[in-house]
N, C-alpha and C. Protein backbone atom coordinates (compact mmCIF):
# COMPACT_ATOMS: atom_id res chain seq x y z
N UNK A 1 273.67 58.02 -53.60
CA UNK A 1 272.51 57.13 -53.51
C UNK A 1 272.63 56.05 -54.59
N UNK A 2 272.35 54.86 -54.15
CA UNK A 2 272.78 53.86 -55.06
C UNK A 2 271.22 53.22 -55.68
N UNK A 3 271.00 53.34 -57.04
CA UNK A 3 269.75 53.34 -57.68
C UNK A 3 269.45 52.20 -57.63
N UNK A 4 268.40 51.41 -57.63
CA UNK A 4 267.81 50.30 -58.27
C UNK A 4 267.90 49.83 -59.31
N UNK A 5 268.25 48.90 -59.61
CA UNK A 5 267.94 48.28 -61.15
C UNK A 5 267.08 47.29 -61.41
N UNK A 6 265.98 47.96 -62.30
CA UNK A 6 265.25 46.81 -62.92
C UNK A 6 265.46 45.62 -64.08
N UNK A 7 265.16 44.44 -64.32
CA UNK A 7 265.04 43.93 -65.43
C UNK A 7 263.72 43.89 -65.89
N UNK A 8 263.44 44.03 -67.24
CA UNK A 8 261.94 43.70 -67.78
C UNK A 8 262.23 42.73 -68.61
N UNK A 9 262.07 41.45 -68.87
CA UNK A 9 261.90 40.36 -69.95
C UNK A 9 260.73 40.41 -70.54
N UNK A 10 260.43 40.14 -71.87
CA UNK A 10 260.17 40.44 -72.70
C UNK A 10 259.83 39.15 -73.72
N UNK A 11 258.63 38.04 -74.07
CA UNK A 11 258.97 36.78 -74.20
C UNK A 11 258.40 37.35 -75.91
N UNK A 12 257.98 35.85 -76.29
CA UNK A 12 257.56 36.05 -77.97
C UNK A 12 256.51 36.73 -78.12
N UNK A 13 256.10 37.48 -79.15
CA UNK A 13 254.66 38.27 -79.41
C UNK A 13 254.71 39.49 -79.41
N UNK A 14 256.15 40.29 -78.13
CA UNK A 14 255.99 41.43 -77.87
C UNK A 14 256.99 42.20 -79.12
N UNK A 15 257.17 41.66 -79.81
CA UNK A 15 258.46 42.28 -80.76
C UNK A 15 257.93 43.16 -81.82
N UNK A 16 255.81 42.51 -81.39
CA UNK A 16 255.24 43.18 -82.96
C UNK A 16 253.65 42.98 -81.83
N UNK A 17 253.11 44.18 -81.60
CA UNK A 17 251.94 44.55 -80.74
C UNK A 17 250.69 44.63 -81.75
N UNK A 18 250.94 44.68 -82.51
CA UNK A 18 249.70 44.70 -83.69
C UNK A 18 248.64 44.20 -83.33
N UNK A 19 249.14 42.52 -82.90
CA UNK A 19 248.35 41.58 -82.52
C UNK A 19 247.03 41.93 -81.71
N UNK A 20 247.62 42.95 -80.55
CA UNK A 20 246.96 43.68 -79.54
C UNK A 20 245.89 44.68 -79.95
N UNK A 21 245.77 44.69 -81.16
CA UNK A 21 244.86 46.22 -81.72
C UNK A 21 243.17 45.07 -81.37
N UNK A 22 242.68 44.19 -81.58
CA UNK A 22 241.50 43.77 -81.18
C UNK A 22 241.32 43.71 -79.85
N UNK A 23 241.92 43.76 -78.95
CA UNK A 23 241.54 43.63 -77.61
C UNK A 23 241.72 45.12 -76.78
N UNK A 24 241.61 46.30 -77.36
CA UNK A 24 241.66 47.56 -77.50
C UNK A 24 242.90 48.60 -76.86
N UNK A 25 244.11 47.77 -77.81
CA UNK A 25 245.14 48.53 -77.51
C UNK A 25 245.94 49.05 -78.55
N UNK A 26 244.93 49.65 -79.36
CA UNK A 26 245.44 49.97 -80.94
C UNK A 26 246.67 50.84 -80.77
N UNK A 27 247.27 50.85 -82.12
CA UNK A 27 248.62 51.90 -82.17
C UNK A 27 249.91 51.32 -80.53
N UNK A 28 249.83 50.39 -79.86
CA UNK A 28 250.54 49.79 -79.08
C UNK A 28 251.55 49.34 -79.99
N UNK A 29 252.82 49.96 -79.43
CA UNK A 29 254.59 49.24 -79.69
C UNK A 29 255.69 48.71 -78.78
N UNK A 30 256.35 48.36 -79.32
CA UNK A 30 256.71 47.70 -77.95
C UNK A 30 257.76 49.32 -77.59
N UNK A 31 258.03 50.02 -78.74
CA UNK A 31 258.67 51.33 -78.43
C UNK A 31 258.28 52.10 -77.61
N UNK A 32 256.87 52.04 -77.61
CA UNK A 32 256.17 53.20 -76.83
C UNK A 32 255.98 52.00 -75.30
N UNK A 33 255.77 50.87 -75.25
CA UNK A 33 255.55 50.03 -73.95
C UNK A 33 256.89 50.61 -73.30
N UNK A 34 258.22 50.47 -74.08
CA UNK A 34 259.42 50.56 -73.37
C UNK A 34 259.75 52.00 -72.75
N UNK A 35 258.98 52.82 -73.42
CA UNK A 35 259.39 54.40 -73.50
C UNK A 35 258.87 54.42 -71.96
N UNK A 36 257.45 53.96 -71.93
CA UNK A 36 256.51 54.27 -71.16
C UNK A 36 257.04 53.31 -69.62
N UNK A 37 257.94 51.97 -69.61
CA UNK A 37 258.81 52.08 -68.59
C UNK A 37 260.07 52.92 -68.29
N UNK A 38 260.59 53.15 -69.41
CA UNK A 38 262.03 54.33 -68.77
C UNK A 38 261.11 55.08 -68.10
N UNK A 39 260.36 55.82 -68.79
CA UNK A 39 259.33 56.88 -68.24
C UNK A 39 259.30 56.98 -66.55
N UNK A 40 258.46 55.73 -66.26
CA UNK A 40 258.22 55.24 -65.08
C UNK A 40 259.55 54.72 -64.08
N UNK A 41 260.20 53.66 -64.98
CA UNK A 41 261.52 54.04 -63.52
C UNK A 41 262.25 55.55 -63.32
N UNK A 42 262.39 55.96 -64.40
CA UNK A 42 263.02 57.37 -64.40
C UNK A 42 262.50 58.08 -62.95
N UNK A 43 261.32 58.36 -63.41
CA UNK A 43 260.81 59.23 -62.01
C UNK A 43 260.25 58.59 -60.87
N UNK A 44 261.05 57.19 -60.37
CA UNK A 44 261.10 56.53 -59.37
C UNK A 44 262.65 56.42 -59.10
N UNK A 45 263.23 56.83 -59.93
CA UNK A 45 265.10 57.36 -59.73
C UNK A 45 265.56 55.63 -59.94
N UNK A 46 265.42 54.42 -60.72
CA UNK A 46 265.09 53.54 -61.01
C UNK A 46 265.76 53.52 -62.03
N UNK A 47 267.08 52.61 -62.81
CA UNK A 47 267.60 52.14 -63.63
C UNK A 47 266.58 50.62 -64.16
N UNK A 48 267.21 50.83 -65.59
CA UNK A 48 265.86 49.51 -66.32
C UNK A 48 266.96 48.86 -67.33
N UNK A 49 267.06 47.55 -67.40
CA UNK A 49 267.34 47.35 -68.26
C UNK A 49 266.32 46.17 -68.94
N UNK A 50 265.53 46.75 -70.32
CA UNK A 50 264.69 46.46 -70.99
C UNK A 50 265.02 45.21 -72.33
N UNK A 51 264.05 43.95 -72.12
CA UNK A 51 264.80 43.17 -72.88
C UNK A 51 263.66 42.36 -73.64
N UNK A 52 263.75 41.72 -74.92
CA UNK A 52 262.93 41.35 -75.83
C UNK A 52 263.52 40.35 -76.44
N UNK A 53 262.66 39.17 -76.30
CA UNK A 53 263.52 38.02 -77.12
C UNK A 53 262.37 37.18 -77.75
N UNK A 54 261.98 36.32 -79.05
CA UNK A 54 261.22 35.24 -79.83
C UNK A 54 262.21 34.26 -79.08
N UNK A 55 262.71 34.11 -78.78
CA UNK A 55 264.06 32.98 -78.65
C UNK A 55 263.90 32.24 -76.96
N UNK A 56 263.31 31.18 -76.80
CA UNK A 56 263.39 30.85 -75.33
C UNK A 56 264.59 30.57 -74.80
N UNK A 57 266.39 30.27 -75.78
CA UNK A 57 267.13 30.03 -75.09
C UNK A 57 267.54 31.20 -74.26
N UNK A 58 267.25 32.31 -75.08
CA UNK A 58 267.92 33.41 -74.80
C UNK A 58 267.00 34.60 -73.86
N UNK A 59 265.96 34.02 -73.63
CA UNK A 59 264.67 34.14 -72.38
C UNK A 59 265.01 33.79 -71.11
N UNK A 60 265.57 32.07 -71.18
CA UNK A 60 266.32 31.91 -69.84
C UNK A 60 267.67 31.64 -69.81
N UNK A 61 268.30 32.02 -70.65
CA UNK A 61 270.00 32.89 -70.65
C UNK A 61 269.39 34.44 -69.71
N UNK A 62 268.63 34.91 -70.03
CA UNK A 62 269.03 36.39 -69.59
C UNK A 62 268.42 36.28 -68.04
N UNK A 63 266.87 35.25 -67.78
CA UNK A 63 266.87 35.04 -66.62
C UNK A 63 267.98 35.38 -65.65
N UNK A 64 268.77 34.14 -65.75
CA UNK A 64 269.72 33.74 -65.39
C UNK A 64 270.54 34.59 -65.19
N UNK A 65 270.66 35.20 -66.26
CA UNK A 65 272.26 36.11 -66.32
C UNK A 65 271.99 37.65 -65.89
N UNK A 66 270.83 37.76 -66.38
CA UNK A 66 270.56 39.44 -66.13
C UNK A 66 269.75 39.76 -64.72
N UNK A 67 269.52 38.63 -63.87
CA UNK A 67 269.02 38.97 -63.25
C UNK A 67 270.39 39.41 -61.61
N UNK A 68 271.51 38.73 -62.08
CA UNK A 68 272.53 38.80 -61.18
C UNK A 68 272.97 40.68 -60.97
N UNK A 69 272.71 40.86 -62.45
CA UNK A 69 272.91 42.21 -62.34
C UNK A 69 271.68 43.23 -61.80
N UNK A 70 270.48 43.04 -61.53
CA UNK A 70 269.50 43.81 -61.21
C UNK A 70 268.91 43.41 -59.70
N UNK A 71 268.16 44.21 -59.27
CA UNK A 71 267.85 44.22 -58.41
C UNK A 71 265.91 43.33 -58.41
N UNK A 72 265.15 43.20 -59.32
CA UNK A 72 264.70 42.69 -59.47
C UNK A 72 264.08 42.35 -60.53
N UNK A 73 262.86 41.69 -61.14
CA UNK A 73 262.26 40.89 -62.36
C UNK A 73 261.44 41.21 -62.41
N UNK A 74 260.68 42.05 -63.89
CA UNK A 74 259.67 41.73 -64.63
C UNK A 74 259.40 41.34 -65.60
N UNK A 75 258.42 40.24 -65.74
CA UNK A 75 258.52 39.28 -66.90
C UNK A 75 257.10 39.39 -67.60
N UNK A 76 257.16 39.07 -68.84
CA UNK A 76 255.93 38.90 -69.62
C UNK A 76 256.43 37.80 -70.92
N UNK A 77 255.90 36.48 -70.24
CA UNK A 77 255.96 35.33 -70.42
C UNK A 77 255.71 35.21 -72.36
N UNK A 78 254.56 36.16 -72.53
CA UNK A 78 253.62 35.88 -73.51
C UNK A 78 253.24 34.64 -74.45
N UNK A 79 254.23 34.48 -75.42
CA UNK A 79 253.46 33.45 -76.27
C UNK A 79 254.17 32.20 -75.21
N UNK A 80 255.15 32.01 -74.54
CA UNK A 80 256.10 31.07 -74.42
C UNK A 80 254.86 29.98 -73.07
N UNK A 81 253.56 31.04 -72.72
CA UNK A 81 252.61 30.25 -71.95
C UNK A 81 252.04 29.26 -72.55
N UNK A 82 251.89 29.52 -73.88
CA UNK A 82 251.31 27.86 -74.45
C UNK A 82 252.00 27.57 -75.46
N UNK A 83 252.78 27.83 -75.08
CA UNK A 83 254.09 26.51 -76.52
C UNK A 83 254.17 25.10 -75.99
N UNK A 84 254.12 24.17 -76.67
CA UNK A 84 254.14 22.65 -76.03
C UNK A 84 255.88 22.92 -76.01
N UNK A 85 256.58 23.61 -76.30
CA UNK A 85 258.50 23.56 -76.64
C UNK A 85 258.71 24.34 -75.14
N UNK A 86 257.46 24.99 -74.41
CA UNK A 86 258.26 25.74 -73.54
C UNK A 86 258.54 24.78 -72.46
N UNK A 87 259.67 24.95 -71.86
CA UNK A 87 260.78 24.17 -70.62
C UNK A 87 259.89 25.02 -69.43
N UNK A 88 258.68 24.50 -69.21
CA UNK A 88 258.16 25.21 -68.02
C UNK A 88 258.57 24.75 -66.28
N UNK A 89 259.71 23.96 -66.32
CA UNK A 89 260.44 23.55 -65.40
C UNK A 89 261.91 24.34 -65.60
N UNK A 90 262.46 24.75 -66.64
CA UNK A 90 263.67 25.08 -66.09
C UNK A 90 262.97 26.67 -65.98
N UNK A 91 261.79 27.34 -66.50
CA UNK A 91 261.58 28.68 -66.24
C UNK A 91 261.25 28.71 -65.05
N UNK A 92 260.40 28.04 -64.61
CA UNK A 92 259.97 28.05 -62.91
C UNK A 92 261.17 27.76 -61.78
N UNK A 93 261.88 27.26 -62.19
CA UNK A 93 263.51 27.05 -61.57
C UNK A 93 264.08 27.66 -61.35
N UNK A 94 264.51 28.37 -62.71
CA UNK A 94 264.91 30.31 -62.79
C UNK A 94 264.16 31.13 -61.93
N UNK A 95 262.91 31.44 -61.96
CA UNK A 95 262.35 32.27 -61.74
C UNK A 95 262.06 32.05 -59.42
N UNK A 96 262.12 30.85 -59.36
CA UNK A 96 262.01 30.90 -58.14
C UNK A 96 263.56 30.93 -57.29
N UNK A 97 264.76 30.56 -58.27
CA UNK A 97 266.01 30.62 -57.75
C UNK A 97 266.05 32.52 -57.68
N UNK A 98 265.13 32.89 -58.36
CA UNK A 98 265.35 34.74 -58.24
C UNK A 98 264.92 35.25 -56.89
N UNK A 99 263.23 34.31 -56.48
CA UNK A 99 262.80 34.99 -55.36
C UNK A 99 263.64 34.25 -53.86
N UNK A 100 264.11 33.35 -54.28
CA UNK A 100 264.74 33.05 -53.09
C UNK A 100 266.13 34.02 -52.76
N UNK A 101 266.42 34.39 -53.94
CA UNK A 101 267.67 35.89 -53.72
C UNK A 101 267.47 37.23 -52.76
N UNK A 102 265.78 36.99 -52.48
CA UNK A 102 264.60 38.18 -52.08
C UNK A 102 264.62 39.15 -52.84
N UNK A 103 264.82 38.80 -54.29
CA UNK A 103 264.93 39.98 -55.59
C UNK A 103 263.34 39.23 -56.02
N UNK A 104 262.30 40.24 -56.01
CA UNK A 104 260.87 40.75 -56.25
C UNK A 104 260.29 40.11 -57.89
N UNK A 105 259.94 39.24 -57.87
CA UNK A 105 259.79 38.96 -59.44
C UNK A 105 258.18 39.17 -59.70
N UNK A 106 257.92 39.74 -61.14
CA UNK A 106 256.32 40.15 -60.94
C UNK A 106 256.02 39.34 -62.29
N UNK A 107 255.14 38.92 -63.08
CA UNK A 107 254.59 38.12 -64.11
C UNK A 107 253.76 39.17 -64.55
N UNK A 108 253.72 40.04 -65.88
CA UNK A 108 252.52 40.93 -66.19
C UNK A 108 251.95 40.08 -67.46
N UNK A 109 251.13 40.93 -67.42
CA UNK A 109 250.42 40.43 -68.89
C UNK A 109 249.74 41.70 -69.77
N UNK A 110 249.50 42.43 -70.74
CA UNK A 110 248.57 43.40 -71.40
C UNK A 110 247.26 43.24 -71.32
N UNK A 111 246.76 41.85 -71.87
CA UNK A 111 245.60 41.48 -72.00
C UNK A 111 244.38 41.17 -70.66
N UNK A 112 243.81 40.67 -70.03
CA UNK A 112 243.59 40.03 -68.93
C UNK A 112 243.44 38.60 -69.28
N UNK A 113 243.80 37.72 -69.26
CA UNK A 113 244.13 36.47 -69.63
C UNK A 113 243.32 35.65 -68.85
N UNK A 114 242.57 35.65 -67.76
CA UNK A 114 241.54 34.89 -66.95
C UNK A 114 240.42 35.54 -68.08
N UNK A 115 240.16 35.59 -68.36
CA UNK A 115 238.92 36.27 -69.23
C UNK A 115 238.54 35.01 -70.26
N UNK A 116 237.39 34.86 -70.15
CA UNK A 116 236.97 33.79 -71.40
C UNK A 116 237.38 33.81 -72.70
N UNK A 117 237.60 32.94 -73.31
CA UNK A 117 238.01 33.02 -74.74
C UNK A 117 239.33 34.13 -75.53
N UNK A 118 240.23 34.27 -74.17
CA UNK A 118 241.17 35.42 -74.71
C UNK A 118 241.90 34.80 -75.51
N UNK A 119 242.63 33.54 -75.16
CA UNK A 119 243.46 32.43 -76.03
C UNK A 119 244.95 33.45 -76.57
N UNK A 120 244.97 34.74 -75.61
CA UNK A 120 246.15 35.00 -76.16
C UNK A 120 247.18 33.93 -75.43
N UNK A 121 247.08 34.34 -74.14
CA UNK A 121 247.99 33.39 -73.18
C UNK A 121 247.61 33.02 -71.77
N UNK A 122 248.56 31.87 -71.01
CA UNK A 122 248.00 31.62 -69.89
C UNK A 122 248.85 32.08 -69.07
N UNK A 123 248.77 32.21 -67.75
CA UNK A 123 249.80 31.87 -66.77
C UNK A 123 250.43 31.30 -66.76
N UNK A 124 251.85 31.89 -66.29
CA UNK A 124 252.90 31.30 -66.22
C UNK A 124 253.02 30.89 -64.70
N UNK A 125 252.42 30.61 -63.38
CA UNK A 125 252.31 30.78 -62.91
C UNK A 125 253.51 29.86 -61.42
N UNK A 126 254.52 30.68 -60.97
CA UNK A 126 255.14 29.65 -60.26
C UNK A 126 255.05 28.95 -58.95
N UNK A 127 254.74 27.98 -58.86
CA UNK A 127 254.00 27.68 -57.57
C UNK A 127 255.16 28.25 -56.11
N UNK A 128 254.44 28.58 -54.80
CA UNK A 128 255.40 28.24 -53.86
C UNK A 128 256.73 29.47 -53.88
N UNK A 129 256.48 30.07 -54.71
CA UNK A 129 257.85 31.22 -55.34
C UNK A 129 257.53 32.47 -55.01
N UNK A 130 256.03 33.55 -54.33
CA UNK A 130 256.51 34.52 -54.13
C UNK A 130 256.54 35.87 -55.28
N UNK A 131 256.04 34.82 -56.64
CA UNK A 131 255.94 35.79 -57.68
C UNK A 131 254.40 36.69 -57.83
N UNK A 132 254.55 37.80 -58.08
CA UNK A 132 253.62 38.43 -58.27
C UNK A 132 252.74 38.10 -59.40
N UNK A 133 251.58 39.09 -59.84
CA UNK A 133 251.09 39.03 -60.78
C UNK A 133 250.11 40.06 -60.94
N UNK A 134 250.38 40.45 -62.83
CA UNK A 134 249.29 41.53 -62.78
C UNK A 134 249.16 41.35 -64.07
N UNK A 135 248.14 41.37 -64.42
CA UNK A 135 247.19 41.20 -65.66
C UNK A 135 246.05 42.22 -66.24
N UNK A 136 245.92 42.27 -67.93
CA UNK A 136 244.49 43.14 -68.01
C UNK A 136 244.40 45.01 -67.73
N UNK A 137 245.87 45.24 -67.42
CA UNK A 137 245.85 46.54 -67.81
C UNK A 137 246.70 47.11 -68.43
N UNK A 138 246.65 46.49 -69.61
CA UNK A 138 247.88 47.15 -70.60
C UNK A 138 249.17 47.91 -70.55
N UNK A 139 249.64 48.96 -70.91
CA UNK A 139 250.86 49.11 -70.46
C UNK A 139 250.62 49.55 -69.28
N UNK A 140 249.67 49.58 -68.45
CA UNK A 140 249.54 50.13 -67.34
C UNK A 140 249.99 48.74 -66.13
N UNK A 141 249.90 47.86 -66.57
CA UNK A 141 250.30 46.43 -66.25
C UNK A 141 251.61 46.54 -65.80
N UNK A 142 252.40 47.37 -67.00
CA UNK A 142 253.92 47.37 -66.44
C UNK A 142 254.12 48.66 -65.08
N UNK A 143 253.89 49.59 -65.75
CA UNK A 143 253.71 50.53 -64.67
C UNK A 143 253.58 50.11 -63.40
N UNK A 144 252.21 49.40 -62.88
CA UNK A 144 252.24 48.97 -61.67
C UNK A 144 252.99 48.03 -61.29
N UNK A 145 253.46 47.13 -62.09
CA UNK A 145 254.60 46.24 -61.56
C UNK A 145 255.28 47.26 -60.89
N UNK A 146 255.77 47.86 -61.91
CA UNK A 146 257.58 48.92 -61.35
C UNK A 146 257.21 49.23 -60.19
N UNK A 147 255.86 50.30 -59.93
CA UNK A 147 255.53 50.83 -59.11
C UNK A 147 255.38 49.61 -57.62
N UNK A 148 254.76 48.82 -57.53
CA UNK A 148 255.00 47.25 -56.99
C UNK A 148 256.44 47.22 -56.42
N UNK A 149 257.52 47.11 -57.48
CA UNK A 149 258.85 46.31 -57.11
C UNK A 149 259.79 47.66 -56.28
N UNK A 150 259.53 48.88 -56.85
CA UNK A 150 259.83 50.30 -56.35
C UNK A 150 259.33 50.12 -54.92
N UNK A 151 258.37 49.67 -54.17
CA UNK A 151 257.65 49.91 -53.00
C UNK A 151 258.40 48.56 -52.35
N UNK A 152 258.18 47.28 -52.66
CA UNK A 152 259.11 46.53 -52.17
C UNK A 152 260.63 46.67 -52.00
N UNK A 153 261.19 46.82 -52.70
CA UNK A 153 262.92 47.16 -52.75
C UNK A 153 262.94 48.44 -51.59
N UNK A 154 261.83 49.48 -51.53
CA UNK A 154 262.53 50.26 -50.41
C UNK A 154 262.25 50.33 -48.75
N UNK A 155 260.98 49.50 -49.17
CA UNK A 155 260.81 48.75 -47.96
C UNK A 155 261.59 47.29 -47.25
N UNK A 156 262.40 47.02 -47.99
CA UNK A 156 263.46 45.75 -47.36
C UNK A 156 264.42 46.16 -46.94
């Protein structure tokens, strides 16, 4: 049986969760976020390869590069939604050259970010592309992605 492979990207902010203790996700790491996807592809029989970068070159380097190797994308944009530096044309480029592969790309978030005054981050949102989205339930955010891209991939 030939497994699935996930990618999870991983943008600025997530390297240090601290941030997250006021919006009630105290004691959150990105150790325990990551644990808590092996966790979850594991017992979906689901390969992960889990990735974390401050660095936007190397955000859409791995786009790009890591997504050839997986079967599909989950991303959490975070701080890189309101940087005036972010290239929100070559990410939307990337990200829709993925769904046109029919490899499943999902956008999460921890926080719920439509919510008034969250100002952590916005949507990344790609028009016309097919990308998912899930917001506002903390690591449970990722979870249902997987669970999401797990149900698509075995239904195609």
């Amino acid at each position: 049986m030939n497994n699935n492979k996930l990618l999870i990207i991983n943008g600025p902010g997530l390297s240090d969760l601290s941030n997250f203790n006021d919006y009630g996700y105290e004691h959150l790491t990105l150790e325990k976020l990551q644990n808590k996807c092996l966790e979850t592809c594991k017992s979906l029989g689901m390969e992960l390869d889990f990735f974390q970068t401050d660095d936007q070159a190397s955000l859409t380097k791995k786009i790009v590069e890591g997504i050839t190797e997986c079967d599909a994308l989950i991303i959490n944009p975070v701080g890189y939604s309101h940087e005036s530096t972010f290239d929100l044309d070559a990410y939307a480029s990337n990200i829709k050259s993925d769904t046109l592969k029919n490899k499943p790309v999902i956008e999460v978030h921890i926080t719920n970010i439509f919510h008034d005054n969250e100002g952590i981050s916005e949507p990344v949102i790609v028009s016309k592309s097919g990308v998912g989205f899930i917001c506002g339930l903390g690591v449970h955010s990722y979870e249902l992605a997987i669970r999401s891209i797990h149900e698509k991939l075995n239904h195609n």
